[in-house]
PDB file of N, CA and C in Angstrom:
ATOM      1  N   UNK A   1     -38.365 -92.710 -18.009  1.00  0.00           N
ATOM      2  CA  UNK A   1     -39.279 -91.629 -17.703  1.00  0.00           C
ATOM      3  C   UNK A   1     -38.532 -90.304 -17.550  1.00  0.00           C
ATOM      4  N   UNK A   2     -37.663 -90.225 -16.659  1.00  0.00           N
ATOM      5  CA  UNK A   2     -36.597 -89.047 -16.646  1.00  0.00           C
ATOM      6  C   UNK A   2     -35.027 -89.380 -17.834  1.00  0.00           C
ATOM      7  N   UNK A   3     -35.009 -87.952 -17.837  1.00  0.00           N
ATOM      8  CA  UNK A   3     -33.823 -88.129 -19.070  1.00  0.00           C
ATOM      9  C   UNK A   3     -32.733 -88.066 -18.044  1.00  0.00           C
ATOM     10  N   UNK A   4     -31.216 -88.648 -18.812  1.00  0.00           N
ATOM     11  CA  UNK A   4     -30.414 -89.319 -18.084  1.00  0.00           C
ATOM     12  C   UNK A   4     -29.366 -87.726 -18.099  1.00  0.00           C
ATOM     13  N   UNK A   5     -29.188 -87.117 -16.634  1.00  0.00           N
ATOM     14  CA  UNK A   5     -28.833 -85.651 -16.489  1.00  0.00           C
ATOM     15  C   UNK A   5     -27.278 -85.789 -16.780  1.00  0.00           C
ATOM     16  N   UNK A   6     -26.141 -87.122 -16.389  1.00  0.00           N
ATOM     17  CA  UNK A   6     -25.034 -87.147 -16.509  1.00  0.00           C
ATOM     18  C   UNK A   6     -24.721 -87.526 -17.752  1.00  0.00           C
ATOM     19  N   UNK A   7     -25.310 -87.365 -18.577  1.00  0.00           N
ATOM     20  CA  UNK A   7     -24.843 -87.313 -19.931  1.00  0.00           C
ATOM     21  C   UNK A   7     -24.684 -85.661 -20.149  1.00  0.00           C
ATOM     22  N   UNK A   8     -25.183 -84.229 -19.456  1.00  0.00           N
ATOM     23  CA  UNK A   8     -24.767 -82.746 -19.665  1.00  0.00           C
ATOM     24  C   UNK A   8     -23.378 -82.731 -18.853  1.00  0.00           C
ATOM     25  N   UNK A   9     -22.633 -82.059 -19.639  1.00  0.00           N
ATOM     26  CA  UNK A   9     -21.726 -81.691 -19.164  1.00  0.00           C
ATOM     27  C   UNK A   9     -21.436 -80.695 -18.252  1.00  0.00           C
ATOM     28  N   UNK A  10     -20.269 -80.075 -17.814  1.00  0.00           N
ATOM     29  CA  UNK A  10     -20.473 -78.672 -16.829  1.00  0.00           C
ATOM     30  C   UNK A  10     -20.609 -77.709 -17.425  1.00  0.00           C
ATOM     31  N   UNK A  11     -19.970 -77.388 -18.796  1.00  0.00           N
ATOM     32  CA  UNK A  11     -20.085 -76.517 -19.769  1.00  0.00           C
ATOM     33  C   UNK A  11     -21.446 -75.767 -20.145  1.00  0.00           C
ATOM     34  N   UNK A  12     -22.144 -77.464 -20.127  1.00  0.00           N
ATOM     35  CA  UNK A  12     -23.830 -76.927 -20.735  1.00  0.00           C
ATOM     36  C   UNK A  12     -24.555 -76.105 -19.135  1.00  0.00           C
ATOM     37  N   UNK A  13     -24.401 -77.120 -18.397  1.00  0.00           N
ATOM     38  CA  UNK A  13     -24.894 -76.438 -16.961  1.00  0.00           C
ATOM     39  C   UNK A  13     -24.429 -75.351 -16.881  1.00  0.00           C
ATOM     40  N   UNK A  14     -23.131 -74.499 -17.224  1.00  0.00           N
ATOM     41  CA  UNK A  14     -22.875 -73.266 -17.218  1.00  0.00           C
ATOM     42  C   UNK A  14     -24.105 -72.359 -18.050  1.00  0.00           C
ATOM     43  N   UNK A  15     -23.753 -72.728 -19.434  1.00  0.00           N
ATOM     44  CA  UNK A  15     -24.638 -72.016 -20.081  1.00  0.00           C
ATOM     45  C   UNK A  15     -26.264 -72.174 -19.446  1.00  0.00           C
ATOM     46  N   UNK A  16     -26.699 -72.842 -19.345  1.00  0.00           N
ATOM     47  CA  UNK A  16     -28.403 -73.074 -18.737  1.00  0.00           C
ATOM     48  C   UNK A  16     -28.204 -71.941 -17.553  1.00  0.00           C
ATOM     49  N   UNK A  17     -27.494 -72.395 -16.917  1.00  0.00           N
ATOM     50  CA  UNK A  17     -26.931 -71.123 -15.609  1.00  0.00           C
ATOM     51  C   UNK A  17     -27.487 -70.163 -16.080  1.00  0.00           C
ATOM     52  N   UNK A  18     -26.445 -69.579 -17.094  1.00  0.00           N
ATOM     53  CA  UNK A  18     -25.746 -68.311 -17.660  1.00  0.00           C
ATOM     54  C   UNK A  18     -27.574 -67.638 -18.343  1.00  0.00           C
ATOM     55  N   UNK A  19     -27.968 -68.517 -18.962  1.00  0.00           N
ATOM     56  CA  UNK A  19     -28.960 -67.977 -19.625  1.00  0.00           C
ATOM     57  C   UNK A  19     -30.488 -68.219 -18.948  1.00  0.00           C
ATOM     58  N   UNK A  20     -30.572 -68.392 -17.269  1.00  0.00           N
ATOM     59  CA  UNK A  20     -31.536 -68.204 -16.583  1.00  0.00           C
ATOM     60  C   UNK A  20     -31.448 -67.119 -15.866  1.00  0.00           C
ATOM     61  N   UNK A  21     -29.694 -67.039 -15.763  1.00  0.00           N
ATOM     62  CA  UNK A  21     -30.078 -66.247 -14.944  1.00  0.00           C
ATOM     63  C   UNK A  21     -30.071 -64.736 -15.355  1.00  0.00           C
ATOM     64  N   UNK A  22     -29.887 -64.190 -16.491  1.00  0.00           N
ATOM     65  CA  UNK A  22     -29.703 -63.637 -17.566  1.00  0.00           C
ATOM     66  C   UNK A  22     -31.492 -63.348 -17.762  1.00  0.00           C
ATOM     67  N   UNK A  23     -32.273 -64.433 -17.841  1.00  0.00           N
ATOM     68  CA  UNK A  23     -33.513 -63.830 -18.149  1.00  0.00           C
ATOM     69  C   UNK A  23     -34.032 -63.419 -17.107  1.00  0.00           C
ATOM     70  N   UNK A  24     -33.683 -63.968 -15.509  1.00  0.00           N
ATOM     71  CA  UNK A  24     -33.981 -63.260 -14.411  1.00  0.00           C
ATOM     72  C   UNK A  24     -33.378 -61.460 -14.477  1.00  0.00           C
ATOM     73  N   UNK A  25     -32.779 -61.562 -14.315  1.00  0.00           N
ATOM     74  CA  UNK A  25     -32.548 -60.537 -14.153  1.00  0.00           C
ATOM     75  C   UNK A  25     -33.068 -59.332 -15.239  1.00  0.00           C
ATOM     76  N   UNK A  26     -33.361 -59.681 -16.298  1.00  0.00           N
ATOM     77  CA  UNK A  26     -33.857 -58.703 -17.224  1.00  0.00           C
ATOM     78  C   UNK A  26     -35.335 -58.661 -17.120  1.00  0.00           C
ATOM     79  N   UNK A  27     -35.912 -59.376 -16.268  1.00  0.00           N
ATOM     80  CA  UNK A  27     -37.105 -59.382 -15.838  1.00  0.00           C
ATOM     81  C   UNK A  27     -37.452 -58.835 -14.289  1.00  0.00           C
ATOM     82  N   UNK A  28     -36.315 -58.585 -13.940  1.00  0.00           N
ATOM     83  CA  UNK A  28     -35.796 -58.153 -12.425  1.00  0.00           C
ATOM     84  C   UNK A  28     -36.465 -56.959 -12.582  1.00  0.00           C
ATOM     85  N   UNK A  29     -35.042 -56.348 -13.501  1.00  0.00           N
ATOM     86  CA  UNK A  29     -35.038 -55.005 -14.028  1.00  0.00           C
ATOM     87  C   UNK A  29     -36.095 -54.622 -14.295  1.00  0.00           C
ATOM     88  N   UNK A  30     -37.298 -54.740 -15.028  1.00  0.00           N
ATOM     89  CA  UNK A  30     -38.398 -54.182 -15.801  1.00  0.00           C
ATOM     90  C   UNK A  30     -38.821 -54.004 -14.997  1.00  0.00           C
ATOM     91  N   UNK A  31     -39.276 -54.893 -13.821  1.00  0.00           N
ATOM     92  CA  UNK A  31     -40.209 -54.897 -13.204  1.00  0.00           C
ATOM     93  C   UNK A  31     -39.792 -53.391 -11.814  1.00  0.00           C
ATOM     94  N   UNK A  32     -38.503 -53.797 -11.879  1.00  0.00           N
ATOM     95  CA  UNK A  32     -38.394 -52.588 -10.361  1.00  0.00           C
ATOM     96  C   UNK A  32     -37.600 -51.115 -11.550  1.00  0.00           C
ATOM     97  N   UNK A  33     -38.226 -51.234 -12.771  1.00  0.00           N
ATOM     98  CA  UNK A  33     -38.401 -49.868 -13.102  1.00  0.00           C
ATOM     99  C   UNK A  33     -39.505 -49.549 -13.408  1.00  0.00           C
ATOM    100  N   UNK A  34     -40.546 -50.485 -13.435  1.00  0.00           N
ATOM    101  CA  UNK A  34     -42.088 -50.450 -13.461  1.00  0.00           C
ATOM    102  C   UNK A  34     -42.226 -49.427 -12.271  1.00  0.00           C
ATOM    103  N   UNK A  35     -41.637 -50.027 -10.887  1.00  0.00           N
ATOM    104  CA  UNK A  35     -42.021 -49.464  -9.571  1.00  0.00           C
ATOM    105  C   UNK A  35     -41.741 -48.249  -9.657  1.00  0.00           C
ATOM    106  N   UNK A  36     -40.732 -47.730 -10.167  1.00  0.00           N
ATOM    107  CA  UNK A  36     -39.888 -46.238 -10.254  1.00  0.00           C
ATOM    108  C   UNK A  36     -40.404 -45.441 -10.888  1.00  0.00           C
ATOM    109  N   UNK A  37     -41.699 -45.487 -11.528  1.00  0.00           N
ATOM    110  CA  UNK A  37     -42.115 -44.880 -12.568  1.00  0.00           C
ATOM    111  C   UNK A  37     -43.657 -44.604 -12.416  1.00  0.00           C
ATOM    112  N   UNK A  38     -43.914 -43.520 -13.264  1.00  0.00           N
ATOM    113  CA  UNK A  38     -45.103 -43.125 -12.631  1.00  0.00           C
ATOM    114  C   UNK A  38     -46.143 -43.424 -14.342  1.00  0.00           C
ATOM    115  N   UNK A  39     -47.549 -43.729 -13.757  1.00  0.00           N
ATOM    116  CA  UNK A  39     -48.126 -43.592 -14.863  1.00  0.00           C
ATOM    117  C   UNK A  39     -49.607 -42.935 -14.768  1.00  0.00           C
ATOM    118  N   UNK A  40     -50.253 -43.076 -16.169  1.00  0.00           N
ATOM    119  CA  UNK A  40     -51.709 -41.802 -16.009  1.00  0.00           C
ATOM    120  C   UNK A  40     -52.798 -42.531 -14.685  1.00  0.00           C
ATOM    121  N   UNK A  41     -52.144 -43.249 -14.495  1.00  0.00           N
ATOM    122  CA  UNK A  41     -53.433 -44.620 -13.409  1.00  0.00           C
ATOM    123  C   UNK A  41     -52.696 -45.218 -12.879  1.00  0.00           C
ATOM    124  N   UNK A  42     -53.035 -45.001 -11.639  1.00  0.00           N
ATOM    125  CA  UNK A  42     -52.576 -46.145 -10.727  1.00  0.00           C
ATOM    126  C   UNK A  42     -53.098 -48.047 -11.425  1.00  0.00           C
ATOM    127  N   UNK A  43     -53.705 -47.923 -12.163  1.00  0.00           N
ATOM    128  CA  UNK A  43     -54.470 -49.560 -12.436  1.00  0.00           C
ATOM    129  C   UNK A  43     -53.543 -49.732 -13.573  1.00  0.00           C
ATOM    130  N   UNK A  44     -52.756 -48.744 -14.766  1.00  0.00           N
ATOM    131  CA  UNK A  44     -51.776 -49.294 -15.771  1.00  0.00           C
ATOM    132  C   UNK A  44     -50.532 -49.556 -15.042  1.00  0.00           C
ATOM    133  N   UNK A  45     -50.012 -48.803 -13.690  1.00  0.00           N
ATOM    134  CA  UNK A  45     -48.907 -49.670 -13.183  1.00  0.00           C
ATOM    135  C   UNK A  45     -49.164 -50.819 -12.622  1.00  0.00           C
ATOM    136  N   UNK A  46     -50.432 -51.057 -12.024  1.00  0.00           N
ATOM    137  CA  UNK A  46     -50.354 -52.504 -11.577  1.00  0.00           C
ATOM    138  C   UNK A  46     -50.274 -53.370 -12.783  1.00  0.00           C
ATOM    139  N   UNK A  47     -51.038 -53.249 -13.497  1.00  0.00           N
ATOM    140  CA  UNK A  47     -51.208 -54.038 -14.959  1.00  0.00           C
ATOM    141  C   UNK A  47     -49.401 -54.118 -15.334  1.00  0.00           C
ATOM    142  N   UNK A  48     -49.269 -53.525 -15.849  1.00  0.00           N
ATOM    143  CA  UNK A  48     -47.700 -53.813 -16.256  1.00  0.00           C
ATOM    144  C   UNK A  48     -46.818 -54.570 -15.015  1.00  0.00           C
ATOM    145  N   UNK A  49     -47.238 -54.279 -14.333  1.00  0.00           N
ATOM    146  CA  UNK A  49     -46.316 -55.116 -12.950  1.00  0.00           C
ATOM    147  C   UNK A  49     -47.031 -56.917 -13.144  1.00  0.00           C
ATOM    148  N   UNK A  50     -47.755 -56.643 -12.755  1.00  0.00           N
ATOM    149  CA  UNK A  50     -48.375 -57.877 -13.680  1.00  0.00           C
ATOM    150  C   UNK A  50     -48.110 -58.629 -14.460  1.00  0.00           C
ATOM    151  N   UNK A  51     -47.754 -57.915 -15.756  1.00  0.00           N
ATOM    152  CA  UNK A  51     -47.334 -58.333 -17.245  1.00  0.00           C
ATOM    153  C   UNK A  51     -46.365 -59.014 -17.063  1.00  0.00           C
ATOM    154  N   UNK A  52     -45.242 -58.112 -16.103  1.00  0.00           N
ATOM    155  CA  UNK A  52     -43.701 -58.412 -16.144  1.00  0.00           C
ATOM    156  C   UNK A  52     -43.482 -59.735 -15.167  1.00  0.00           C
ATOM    157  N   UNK A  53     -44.520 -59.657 -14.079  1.00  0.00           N
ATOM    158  CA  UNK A  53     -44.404 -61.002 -13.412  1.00  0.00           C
ATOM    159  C   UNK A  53     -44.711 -62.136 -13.584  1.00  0.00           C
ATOM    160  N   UNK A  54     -46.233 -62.417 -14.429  1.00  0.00           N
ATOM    161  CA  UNK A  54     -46.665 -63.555 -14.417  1.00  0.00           C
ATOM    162  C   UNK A  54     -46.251 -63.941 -15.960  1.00  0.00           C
ATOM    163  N   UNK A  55     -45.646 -63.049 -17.014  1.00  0.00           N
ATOM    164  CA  UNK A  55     -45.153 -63.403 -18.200  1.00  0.00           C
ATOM    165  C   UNK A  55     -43.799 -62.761 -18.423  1.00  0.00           C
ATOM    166  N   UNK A  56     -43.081 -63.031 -17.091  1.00  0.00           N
ATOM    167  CA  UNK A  56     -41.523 -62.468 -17.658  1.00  0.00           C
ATOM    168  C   UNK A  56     -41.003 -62.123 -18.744  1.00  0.00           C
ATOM    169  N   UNK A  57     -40.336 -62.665 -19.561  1.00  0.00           N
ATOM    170  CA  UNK A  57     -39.727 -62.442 -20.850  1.00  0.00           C
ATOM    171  C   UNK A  57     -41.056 -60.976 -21.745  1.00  0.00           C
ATOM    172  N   UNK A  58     -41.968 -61.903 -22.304  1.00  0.00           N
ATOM    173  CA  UNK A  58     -42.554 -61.260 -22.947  1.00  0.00           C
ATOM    174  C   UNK A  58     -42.891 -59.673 -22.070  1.00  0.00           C
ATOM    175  N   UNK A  59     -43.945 -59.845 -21.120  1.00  0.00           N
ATOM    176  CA  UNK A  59     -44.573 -58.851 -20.792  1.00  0.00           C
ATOM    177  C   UNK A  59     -43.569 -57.918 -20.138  1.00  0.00           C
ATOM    178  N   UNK A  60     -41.613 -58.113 -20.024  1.00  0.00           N
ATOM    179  CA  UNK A  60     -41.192 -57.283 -19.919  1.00  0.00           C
ATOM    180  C   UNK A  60     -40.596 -56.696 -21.557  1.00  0.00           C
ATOM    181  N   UNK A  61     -40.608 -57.641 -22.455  1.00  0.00           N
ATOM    182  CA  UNK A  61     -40.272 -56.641 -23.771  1.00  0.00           C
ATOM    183  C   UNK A  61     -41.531 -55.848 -23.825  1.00  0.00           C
ATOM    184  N   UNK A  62     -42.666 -56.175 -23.824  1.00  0.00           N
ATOM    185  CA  UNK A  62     -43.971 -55.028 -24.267  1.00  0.00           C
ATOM    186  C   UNK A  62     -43.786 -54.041 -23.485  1.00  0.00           C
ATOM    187  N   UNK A  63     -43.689 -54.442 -22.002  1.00  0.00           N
ATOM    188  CA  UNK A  63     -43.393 -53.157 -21.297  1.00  0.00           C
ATOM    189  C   UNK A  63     -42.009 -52.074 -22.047  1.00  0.00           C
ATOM    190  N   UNK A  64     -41.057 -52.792 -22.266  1.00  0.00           N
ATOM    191  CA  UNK A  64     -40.346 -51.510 -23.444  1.00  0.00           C
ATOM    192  C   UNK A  64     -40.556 -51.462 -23.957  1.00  0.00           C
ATOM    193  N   UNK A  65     -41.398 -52.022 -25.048  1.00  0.00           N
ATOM    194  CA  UNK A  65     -41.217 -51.681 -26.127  1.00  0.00           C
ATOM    195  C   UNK A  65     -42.689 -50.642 -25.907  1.00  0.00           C
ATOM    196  N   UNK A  66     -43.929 -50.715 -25.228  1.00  0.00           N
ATOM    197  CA  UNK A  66     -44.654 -50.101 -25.107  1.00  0.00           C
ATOM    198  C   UNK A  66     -44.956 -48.967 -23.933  1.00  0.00           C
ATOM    199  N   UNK A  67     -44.972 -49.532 -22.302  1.00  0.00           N
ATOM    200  CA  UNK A  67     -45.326 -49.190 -21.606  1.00  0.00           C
ATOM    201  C   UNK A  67     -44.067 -48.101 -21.160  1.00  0.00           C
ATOM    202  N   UNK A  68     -43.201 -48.317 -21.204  1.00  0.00           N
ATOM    203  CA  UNK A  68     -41.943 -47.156 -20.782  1.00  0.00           C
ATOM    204  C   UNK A  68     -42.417 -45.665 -21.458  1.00  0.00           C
ATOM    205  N   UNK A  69     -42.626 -45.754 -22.356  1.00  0.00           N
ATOM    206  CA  UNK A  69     -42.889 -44.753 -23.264  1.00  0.00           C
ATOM    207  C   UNK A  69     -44.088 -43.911 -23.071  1.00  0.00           C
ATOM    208  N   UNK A  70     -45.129 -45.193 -22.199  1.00  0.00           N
ATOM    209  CA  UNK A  70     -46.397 -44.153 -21.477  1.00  0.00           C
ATOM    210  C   UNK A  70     -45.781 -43.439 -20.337  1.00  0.00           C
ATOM    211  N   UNK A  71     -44.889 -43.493 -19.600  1.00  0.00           N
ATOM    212  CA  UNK A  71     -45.011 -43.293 -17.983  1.00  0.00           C
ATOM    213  C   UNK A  71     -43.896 -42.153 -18.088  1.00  0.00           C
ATOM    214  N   UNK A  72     -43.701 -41.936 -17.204  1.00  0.00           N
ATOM    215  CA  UNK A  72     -42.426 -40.669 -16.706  1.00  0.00           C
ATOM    216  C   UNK A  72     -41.650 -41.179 -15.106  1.00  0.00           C
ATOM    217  N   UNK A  73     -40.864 -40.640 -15.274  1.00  0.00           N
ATOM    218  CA  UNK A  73     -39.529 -40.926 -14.134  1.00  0.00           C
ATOM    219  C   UNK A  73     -39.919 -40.091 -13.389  1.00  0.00           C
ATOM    220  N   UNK A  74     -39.707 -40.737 -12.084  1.00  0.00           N
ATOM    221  CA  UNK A  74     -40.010 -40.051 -10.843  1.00  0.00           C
ATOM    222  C   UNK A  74     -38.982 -39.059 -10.479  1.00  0.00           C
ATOM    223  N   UNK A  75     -38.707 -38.170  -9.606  1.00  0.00           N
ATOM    224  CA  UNK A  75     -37.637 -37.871  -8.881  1.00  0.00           C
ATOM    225  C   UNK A  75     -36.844 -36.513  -9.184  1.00  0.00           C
TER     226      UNK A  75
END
């Protein structure tokens, strides 16, 4: 029923590591520059905060590739 885990080596557990935590953090990022940023509505920053949380990966590429480009930098 479960697959047999001591057949991965430490190597692979590195990489699985390496590449979770790698998508954390680039989902970190989006999201607490979502916060930093201002947009035409308070309801498109929640929405994108949103995006970036409940669909990490993706809804933080749309957010660059789309939503950055609506908003402006605070400060």
């Amino acid at each position: 029923m479960f697959p047999d885990f001591s057949a991965v080596t430490p190597l692979q557990w590195t990489l699985v590591g390496a590449v979770v935590a790698l998508c954390f953090s680039f989902s970190a990022w989006t999201i607490l520059d979502v916060w930093k940023r201002d947009f035409e509505s308070p309801n498109e920053k929640v929405l994108w905060m949103q995006f970036c949380i409940f669909i990490p990966i993706f809804g933080s590429l749309a957010y660059l590739s789309i939503g950055r480009k609506r908003s402006t930098k605070r400060g």
